[in-house]
N, C-alpha and C. Protein backbone atom coordinates (compact mmCIF):
# COMPACT_ATOMS: atom_id res chain seq x y z
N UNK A 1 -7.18 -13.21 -15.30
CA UNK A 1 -7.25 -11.79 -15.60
C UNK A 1 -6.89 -11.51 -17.05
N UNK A 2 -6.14 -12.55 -18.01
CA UNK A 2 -5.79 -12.25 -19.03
C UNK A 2 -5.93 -13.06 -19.87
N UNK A 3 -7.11 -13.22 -20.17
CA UNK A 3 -7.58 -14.72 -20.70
C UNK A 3 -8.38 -14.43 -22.35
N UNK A 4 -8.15 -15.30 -22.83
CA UNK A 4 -8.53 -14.83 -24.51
C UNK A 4 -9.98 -14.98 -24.39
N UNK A 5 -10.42 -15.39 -23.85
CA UNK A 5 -12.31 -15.24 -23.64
C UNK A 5 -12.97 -13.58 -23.32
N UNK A 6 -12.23 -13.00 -22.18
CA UNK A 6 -12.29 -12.04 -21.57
C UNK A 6 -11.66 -11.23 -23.36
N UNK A 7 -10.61 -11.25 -23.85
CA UNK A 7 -10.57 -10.60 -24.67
C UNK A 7 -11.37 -10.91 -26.31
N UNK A 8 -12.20 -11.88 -26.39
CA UNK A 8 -12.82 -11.37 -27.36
C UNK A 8 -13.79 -10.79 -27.22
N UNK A 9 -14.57 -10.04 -26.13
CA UNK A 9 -15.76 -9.23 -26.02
C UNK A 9 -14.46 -7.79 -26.57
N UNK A 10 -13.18 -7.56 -26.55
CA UNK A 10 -12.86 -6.90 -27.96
C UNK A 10 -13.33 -6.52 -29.13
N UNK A 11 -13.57 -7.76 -29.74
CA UNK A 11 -14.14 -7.64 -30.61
C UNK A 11 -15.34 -6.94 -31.34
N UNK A 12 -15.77 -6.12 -32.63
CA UNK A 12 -16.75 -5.95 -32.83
C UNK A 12 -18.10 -6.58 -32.54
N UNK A 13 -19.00 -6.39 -31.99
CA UNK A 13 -20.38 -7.36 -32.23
C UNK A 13 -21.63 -6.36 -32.77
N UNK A 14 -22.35 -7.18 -32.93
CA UNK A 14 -23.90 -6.51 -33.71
C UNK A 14 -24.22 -5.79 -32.74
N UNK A 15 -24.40 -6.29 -31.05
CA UNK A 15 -25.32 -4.80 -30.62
C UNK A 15 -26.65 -5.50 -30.27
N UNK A 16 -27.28 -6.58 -31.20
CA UNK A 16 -28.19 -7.07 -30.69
C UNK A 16 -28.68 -8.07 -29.98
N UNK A 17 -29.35 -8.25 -29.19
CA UNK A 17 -29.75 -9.24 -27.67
C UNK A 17 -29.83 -10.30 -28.33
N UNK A 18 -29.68 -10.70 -29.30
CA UNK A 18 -28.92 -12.11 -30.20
C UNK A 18 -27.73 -12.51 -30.11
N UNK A 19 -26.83 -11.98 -29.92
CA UNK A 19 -25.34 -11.87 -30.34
C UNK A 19 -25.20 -12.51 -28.58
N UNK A 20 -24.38 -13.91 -28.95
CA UNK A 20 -23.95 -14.68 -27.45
C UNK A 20 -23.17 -13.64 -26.70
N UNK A 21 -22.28 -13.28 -27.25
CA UNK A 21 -21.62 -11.97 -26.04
C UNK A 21 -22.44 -10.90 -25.62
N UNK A 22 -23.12 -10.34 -26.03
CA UNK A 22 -23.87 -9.27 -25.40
C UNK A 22 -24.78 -9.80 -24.79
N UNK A 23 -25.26 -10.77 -24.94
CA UNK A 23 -25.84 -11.43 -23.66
C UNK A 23 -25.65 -12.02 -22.43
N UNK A 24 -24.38 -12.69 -22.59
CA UNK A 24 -23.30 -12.88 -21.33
C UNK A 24 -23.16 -11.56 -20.69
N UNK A 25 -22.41 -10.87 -21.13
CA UNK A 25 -22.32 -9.13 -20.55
C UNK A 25 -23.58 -8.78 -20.44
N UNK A 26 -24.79 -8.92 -20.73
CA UNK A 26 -25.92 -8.34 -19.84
C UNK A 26 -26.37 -8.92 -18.42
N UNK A 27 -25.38 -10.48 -18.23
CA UNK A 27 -26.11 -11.48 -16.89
C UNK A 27 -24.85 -11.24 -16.23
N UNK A 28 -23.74 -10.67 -17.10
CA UNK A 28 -22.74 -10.63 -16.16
C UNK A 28 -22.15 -9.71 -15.21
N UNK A 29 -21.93 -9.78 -13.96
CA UNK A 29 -21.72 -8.30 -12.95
C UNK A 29 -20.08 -8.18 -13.33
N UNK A 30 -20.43 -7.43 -13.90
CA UNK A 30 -18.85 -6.66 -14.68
C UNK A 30 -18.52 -5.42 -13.28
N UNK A 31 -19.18 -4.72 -12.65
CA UNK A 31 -18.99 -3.83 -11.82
C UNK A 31 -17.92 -4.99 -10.66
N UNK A 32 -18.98 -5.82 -10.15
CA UNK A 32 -17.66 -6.72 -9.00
C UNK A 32 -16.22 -7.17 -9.42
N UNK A 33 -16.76 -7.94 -11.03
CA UNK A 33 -15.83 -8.59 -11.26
C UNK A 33 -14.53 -7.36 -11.80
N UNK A 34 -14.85 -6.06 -12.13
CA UNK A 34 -13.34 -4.83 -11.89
C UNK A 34 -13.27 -4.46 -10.63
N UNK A 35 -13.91 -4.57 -9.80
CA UNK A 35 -13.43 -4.28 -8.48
C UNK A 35 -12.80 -5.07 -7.70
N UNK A 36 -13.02 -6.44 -8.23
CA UNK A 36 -11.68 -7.55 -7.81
C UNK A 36 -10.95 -7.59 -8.34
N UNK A 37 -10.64 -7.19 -9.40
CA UNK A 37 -9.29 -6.66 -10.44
C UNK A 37 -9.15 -5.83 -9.72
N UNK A 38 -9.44 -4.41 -10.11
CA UNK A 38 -8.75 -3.45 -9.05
C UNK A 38 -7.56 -3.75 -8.06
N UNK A 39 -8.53 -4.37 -6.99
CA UNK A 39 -8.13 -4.65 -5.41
C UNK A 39 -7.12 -5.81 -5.93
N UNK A 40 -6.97 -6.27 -6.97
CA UNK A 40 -6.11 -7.19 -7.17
C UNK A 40 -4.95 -7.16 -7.47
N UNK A 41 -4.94 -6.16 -8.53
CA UNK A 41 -3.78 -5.72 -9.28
C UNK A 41 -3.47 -4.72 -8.32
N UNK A 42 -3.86 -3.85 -7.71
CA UNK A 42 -3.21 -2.46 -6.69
C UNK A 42 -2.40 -4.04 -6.13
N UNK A 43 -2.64 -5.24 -5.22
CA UNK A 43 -2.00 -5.58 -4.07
C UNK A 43 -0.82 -6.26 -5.11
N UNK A 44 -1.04 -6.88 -6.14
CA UNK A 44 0.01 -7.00 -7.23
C UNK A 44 0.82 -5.79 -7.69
N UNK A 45 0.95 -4.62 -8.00
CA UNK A 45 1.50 -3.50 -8.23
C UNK A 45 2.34 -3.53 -6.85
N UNK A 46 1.85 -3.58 -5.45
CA UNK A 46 2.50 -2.82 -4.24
C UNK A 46 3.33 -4.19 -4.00
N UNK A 47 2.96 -5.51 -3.96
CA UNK A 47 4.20 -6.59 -4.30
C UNK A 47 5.28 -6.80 -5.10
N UNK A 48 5.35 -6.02 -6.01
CA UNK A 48 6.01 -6.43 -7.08
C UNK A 48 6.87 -5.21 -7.22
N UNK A 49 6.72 -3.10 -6.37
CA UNK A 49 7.18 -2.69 -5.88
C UNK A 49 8.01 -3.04 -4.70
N UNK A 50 7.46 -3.47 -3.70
CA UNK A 50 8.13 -4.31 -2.69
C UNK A 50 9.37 -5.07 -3.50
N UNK A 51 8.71 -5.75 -4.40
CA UNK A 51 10.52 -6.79 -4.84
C UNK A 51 11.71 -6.08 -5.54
N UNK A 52 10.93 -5.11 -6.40
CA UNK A 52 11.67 -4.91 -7.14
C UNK A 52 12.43 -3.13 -6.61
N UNK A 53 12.05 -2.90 -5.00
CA UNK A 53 12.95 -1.86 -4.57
C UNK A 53 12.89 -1.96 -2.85
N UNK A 54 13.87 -3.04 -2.91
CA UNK A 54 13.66 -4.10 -1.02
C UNK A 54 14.50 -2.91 -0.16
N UNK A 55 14.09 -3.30 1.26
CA UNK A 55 14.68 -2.34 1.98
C UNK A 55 16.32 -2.14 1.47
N UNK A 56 16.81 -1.23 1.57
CA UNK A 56 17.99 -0.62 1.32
C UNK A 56 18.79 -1.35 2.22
N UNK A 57 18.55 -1.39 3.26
CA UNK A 57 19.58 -2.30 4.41
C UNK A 57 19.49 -3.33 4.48
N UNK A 58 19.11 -4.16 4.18
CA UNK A 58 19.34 -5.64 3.82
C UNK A 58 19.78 -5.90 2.36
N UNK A 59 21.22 -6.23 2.53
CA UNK A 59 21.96 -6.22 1.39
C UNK A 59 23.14 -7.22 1.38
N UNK A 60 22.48 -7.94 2.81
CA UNK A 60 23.08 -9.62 2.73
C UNK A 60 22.89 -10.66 1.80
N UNK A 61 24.04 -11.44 1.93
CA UNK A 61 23.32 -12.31 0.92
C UNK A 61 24.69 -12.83 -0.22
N UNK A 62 25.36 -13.79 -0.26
CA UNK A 62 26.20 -14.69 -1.65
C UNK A 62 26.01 -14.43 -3.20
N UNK A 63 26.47 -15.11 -3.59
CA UNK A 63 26.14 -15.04 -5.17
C UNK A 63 25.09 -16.23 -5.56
N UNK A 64 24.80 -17.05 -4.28
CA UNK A 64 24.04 -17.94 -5.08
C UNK A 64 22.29 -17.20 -4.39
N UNK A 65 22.30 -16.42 -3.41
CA UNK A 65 21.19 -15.83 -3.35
C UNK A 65 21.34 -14.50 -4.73
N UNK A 66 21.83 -13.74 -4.90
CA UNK A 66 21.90 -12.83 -6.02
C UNK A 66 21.64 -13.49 -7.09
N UNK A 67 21.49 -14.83 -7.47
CA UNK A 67 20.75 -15.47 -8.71
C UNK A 67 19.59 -15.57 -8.68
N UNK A 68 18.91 -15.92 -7.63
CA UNK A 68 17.74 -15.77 -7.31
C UNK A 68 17.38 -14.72 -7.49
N UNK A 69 17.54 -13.78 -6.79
CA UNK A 69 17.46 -12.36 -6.11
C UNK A 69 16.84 -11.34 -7.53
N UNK A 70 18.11 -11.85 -8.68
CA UNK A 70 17.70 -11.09 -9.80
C UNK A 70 16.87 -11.96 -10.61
N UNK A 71 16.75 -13.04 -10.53
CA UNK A 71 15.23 -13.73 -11.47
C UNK A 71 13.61 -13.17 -10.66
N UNK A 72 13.67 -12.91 -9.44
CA UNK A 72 12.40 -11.97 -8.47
C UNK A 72 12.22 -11.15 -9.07
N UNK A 73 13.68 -10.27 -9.04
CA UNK A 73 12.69 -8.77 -9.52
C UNK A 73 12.64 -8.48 -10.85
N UNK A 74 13.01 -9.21 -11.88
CA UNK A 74 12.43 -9.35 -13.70
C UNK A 74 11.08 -9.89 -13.48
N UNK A 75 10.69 -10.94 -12.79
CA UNK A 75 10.03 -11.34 -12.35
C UNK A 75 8.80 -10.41 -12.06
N UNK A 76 9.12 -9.64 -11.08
CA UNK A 76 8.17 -8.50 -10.49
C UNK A 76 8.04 -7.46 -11.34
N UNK A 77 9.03 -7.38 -12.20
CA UNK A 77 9.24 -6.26 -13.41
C UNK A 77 8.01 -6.71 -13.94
N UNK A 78 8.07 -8.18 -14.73
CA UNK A 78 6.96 -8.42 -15.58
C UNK A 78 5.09 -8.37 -14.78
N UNK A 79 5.59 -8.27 -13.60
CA UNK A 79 4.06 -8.71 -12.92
C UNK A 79 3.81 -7.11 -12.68
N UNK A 80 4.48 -6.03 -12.44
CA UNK A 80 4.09 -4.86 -12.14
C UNK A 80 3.61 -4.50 -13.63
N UNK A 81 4.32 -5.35 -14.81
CA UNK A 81 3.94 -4.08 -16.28
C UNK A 81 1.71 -4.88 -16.52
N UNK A 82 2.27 -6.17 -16.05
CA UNK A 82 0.71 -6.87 -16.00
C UNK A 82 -0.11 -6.67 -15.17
N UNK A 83 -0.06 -6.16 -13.99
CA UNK A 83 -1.14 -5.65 -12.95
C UNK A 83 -1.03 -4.00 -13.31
N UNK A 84 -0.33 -3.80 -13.67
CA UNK A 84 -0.76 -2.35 -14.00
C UNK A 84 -1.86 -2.68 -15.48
N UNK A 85 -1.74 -2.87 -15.98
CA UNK A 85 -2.89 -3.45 -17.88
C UNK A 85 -3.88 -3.73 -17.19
N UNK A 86 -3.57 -4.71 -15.89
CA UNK A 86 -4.92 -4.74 -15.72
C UNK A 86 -5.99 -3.62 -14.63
N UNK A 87 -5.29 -3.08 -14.06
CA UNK A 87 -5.62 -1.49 -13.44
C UNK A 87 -6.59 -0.66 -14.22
N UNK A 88 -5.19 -0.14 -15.32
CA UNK A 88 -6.12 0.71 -16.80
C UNK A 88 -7.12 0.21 -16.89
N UNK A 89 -7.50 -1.01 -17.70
CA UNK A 89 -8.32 -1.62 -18.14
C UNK A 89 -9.67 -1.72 -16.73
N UNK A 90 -9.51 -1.85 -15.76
CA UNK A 90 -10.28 -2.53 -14.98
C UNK A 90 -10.73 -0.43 -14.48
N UNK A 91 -10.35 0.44 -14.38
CA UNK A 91 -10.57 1.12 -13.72
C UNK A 91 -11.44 2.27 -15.07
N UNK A 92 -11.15 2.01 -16.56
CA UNK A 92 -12.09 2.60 -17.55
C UNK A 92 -12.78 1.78 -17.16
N UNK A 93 -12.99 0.24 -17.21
CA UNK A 93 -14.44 0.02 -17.55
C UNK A 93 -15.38 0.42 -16.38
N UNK A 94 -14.80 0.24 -15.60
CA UNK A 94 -15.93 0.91 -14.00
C UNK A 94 -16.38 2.25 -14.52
N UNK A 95 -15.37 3.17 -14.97
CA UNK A 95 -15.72 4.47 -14.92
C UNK A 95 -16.87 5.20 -16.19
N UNK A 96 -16.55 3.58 -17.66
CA UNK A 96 -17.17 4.51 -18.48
C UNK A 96 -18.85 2.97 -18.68
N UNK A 97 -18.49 2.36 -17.76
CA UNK A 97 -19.67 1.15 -17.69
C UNK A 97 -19.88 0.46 -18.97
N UNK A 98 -18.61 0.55 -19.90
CA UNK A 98 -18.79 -0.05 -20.86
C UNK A 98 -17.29 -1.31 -21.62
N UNK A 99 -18.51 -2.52 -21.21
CA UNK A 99 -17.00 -3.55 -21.17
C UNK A 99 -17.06 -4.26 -22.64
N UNK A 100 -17.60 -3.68 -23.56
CA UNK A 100 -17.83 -4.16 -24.66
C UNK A 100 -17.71 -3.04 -25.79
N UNK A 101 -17.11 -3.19 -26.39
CA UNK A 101 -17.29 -2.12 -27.87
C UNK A 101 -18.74 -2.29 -28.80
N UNK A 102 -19.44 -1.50 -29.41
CA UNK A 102 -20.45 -1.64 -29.97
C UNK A 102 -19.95 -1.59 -31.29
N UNK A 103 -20.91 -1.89 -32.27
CA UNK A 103 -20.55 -1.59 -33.76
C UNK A 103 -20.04 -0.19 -34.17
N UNK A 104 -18.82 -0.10 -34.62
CA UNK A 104 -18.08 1.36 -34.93
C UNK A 104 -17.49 1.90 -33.97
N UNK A 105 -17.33 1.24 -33.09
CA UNK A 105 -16.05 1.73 -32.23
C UNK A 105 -15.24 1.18 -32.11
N UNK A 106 -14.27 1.98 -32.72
CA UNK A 106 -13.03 1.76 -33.35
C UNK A 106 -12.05 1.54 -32.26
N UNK A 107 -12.00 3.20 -31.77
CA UNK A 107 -11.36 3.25 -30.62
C UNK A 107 -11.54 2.43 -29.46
N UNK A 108 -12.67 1.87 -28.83
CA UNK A 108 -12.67 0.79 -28.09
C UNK A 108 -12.38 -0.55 -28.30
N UNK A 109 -12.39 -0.87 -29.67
CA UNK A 109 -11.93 -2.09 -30.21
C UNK A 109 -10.11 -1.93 -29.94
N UNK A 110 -9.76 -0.94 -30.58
CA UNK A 110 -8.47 -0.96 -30.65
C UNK A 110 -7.74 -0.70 -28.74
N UNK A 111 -8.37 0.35 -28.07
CA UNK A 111 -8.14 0.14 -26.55
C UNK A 111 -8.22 -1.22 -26.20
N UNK A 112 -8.75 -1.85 -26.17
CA UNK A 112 -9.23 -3.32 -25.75
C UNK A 112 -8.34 -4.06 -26.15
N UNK A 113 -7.85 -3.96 -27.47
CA UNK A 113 -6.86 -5.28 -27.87
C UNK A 113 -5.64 -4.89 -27.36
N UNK A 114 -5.34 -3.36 -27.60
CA UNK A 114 -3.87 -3.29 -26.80
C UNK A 114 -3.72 -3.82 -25.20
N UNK A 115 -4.80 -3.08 -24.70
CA UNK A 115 -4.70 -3.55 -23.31
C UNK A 115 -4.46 -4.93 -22.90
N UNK A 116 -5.32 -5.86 -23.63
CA UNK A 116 -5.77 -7.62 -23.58
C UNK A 116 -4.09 -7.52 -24.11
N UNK A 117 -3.61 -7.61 -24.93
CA UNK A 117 -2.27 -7.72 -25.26
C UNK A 117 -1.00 -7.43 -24.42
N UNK A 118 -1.40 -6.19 -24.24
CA UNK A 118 -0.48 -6.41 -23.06
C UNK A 118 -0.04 -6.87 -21.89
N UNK A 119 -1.54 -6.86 -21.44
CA UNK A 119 -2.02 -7.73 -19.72
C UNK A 119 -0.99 -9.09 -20.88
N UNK A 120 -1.88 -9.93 -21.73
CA UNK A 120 -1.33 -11.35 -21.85
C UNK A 120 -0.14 -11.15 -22.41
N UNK A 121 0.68 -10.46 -22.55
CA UNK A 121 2.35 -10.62 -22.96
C UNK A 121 2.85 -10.98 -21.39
N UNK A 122 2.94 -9.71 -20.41
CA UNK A 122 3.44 -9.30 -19.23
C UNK A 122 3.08 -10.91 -18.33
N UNK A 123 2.07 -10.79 -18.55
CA UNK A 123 1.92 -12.71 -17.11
C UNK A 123 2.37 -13.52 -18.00
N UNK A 124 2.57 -13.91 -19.44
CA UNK A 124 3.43 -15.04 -19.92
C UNK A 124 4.63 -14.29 -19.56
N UNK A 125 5.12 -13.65 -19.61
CA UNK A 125 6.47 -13.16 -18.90
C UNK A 125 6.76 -13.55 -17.83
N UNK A 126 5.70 -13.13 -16.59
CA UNK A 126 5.81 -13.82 -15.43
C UNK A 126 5.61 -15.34 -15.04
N UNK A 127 4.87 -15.48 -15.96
CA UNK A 127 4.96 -17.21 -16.12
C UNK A 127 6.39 -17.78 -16.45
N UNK A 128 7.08 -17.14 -16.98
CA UNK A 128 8.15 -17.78 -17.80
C UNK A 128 9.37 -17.37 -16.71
N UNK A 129 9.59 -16.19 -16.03
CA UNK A 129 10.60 -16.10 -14.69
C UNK A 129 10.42 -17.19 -13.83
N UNK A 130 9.14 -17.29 -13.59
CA UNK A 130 8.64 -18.26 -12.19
C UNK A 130 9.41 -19.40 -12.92
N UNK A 131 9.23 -20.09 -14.20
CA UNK A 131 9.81 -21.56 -14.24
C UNK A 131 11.41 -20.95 -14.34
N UNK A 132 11.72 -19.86 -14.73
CA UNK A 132 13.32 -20.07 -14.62
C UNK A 132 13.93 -20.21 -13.27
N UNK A 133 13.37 -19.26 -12.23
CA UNK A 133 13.60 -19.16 -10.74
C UNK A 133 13.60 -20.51 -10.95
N UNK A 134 12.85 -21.74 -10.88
CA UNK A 134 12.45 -22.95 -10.46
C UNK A 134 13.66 -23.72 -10.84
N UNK A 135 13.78 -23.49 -12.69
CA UNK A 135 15.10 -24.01 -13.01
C UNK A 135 16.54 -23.84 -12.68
N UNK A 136 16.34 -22.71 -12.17
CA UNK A 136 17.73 -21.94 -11.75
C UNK A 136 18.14 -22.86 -10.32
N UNK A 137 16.99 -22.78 -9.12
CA UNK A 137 16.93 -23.32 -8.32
C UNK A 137 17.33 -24.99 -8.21
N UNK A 138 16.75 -25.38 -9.58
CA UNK A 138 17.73 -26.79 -9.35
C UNK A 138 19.00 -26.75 -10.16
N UNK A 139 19.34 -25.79 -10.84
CA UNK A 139 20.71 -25.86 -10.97
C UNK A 139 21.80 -25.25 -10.29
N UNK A 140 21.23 -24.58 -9.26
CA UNK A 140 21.87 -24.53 -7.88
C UNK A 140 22.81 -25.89 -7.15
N UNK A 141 21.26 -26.07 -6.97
CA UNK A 141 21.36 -27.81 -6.35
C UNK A 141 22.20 -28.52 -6.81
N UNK A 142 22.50 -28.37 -8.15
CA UNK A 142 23.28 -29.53 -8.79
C UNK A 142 24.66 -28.41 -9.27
N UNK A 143 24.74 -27.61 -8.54
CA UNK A 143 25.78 -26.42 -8.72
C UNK A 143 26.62 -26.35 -9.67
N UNK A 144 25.65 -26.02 -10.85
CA UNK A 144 25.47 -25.89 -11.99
C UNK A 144 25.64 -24.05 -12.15
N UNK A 145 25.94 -23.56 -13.72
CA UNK A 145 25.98 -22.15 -13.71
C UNK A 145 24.55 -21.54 -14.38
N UNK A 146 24.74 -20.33 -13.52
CA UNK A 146 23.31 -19.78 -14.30
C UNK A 146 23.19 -19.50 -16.12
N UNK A 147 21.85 -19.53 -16.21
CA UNK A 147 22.01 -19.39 -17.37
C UNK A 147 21.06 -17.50 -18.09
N UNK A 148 21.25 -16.40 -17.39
CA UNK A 148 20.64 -15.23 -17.41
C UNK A 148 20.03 -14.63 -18.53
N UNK A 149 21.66 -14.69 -19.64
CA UNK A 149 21.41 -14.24 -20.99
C UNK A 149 19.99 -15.19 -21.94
N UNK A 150 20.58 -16.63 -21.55
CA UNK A 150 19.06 -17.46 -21.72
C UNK A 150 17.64 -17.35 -21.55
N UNK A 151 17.64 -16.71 -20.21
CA UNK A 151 16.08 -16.53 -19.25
C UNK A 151 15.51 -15.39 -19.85
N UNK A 152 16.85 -14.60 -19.91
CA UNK A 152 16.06 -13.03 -20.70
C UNK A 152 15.03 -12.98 -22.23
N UNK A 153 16.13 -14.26 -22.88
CA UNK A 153 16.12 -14.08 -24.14
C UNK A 153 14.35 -14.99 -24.24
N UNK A 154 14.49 -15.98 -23.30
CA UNK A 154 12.91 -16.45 -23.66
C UNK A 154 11.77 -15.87 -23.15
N UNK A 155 12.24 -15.22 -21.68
CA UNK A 155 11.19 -14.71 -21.18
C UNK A 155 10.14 -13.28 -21.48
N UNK A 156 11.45 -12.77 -22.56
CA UNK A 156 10.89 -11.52 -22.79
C UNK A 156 10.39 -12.26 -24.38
N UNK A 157 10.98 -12.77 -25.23
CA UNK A 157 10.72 -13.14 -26.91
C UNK A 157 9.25 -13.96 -27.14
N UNK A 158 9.64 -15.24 -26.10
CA UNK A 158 8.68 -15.71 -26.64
C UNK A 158 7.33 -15.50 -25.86
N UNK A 159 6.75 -14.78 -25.21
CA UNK A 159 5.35 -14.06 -24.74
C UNK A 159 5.22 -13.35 -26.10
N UNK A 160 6.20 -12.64 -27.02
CA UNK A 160 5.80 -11.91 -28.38
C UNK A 160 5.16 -12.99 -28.98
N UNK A 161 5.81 -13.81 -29.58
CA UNK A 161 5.49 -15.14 -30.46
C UNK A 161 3.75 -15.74 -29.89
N UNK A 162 3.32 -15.73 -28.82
CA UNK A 162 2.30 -16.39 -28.00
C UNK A 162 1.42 -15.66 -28.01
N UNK A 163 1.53 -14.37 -27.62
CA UNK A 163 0.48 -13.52 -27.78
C UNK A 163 0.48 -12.93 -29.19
N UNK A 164 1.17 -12.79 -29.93
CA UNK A 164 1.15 -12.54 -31.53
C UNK A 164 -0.23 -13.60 -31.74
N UNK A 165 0.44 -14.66 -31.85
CA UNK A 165 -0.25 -16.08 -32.74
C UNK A 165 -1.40 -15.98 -31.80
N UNK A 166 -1.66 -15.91 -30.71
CA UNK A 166 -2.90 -15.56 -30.26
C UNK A 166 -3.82 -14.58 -30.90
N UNK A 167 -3.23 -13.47 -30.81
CA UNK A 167 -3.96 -12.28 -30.73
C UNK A 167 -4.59 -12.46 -32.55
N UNK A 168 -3.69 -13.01 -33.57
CA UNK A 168 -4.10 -13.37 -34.85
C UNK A 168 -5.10 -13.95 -34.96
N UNK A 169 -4.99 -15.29 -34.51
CA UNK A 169 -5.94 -15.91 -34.71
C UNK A 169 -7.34 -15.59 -34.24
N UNK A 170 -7.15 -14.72 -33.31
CA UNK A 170 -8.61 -13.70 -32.75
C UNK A 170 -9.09 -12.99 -33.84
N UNK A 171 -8.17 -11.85 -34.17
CA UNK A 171 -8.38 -10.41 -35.08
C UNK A 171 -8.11 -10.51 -36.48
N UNK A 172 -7.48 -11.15 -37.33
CA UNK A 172 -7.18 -11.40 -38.56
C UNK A 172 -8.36 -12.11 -39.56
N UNK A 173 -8.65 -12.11 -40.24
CA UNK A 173 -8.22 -10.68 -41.16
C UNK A 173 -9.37 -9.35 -40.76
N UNK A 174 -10.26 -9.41 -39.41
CA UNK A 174 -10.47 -7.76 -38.52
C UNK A 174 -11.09 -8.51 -37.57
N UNK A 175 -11.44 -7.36 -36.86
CA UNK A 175 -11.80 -7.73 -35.53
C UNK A 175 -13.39 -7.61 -35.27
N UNK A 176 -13.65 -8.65 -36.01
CA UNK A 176 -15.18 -9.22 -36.02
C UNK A 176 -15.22 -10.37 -35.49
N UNK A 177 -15.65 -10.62 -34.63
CA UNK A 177 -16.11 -12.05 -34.07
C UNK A 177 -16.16 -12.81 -34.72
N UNK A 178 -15.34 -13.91 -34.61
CA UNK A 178 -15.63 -15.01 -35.85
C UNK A 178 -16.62 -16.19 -34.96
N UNK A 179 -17.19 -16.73 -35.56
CA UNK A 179 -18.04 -17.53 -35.18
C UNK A 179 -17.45 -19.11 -34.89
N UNK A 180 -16.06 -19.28 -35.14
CA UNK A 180 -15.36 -20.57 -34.20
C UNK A 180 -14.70 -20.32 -32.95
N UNK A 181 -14.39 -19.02 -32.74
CA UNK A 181 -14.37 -18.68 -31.49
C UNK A 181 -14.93 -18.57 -30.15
């Protein structure tokens, strides 16, 4: 869903039935493929609600489940801010049938990269909880102490650093299709 391919049709293009992207997007069913986004991200949004506000009465549970407990719902934090990016995104393009910016649109160039940016910050986020849960989990095992202030500090920083140096090497120095891409 958040893949740097998908985000360089971002990019400016010519417009004409030459140009490899506008030809992909003419064979491609962009209508299904947001309606499985959609239906995807809504059941991602209502999961990731679910974690991150659990029944009120179940409030069992140690300190070594409460380590867990709170790497889930940062976790779900980051997957609700990324299935929602991809919602926005998936529910204009159905509505305005246009999954590509043409020459001089600005504003769709610039919608597009924020969105692509954000969808890919938010799932390297969630990428990066899931391995801490994992790590945390074996330092359970080896009853070891958590490490929180750590998890925060990478999980939120370095998705900046990743999608930065990504998103550069796409758009710099503008957001014209470069032809090694």
């Amino acid at each position: 869903m958040s893949d740097p391919t998908i985000q360089t049709f971002c990019c400016h293009h010519t417009g004409n039935r030459a140009d490899l992207a506008v030809r992909i997007m003419d064979e491609f069913n962009t209508d299904s493929y947001n309606i499985v986004c959609l239906v995807s991200s809504t059941v991602g949004i209502l999961g990731a609600l679910y974690q991150i506000f659990p029944d009120l009465t179940n409030q069992g549970g140690g300190s070594t489940t409460n380590r867990g407990r709170h790497i889930i719902m940062w976790l779900a934090v980051a997957d609700l801010f990324a299935s929602s990016g991809v919602l926005v995104r998936s529910s204009l393009w159905l509505r305005y049938k246009s999954i590509m910016p043409m020459p001089d649109d600005d504003v769709s160039v610039l919608f597009c990269s924020i969105i692509s940016a954000w969808t890919q910050y938010f799932y390297t986020a969630t990428w990066l909880w899931t391995l801490f849960y994992a790590i945390d989990t074996w330092l359970t095992i080896k009853r070891r102490d958590s490490h929180p202030i750590l998890y925060h500090s990478f999980a939120w920083v370095l998705p900046v650093a990743t999608t930065g140096i990504g998103l550069s090497i796409l758009y710099i120095p503008n957001a014209t299709v470069r032809k090694h891409v």
